[in-house]
Protein backbone atom coordinates (compact mmCIF):
# COMPACT_ATOMS: atom_id res chain seq x y z
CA UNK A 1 -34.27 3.30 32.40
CA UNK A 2 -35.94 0.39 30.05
CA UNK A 3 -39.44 -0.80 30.89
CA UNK A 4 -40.63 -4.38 29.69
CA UNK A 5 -44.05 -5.00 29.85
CA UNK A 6 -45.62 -7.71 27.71
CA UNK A 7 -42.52 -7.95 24.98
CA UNK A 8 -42.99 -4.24 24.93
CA UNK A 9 -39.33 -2.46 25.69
CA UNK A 10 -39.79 1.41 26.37
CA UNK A 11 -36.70 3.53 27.07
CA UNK A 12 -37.29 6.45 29.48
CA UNK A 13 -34.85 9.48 29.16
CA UNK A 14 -34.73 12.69 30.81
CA UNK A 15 -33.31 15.58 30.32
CA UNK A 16 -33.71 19.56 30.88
CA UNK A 17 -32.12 22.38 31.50
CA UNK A 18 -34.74 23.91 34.06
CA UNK A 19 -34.87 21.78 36.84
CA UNK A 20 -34.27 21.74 40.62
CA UNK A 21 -30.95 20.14 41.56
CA UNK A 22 -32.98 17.56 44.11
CA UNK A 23 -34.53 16.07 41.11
CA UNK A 24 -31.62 14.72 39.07
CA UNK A 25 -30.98 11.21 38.48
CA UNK A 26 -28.54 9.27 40.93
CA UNK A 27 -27.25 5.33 40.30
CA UNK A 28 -29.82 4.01 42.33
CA UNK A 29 -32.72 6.50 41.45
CA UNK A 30 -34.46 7.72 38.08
CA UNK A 31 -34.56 11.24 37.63
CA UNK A 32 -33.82 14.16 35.75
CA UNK A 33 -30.12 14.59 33.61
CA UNK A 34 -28.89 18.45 33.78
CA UNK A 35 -28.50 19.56 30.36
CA UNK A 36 -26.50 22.77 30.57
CA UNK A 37 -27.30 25.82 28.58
CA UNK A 38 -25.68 28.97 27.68
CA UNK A 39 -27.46 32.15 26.95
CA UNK A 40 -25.51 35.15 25.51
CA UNK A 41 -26.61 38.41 24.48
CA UNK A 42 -25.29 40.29 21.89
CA UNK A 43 -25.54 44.06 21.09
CA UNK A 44 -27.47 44.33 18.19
CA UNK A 45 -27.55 48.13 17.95
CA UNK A 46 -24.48 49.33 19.07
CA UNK A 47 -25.12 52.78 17.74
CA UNK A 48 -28.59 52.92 20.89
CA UNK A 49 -27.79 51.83 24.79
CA UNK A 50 -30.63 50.19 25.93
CA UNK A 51 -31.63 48.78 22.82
CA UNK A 52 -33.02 45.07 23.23
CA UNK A 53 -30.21 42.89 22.33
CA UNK A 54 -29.85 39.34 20.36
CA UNK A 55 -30.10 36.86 22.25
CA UNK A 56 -28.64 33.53 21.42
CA UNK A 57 -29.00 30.36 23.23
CA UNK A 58 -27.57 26.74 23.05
CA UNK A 59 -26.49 23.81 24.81
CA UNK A 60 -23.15 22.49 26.08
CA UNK A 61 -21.90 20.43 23.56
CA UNK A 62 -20.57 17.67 26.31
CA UNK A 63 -24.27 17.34 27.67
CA UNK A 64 -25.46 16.70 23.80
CA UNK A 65 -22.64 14.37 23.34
CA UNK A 66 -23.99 12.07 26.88
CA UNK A 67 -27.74 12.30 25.64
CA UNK A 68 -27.15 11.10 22.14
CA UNK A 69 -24.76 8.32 24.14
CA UNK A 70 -27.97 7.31 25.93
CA UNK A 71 -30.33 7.68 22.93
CA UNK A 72 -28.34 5.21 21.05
CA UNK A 73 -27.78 2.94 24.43
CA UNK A 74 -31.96 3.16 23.95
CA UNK A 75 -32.42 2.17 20.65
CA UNK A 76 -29.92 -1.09 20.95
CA UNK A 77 -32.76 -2.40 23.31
CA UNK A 78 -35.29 -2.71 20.52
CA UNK A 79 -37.56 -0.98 17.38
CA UNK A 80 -37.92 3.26 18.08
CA UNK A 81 -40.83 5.00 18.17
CA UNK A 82 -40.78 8.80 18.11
CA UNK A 83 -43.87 10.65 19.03
């Protein structure tokens, strides 16, 4: 979604991994965009069951891929400001 107000162009994205299925975006409404994340936990003392394992987290490489697509779709609307 771009906002214009007074020559002023601000690109709203959204994206998270945490958030109710009702609030995603749709075609016709602004919302959240599901950014799917895998979690796996490795055995980091093999030699002690129960031990607290590694745990290692990161995101699906597709959903990266779609919000760097939409970053750059952003950008071609004007200046960027990150803050």
């Amino acid at each position: 979604m771009v906002i214009e107000r007074n020559g002023l162009k601000v690109a709203l994205l959204a994206y998270s991994p945490a958030c109710d299925k009702t609030y995603n975006a749709a075609e016709a409404r602004p919302g959240n965009n599901p950014l799917a994340v895998y979690t796996y936990y490795h055995e980091a003392e093999p030699d002690f069951p129960g031990a607290r394992p590694k745990t290692f987290t990161f995101p699906d490489p597709d959903h990266v891929a779609r919000l760097r697509e939409d970053v750059a779709a952003g950008a071609r609307h004007g200046p960027t400001s990150w803050w």
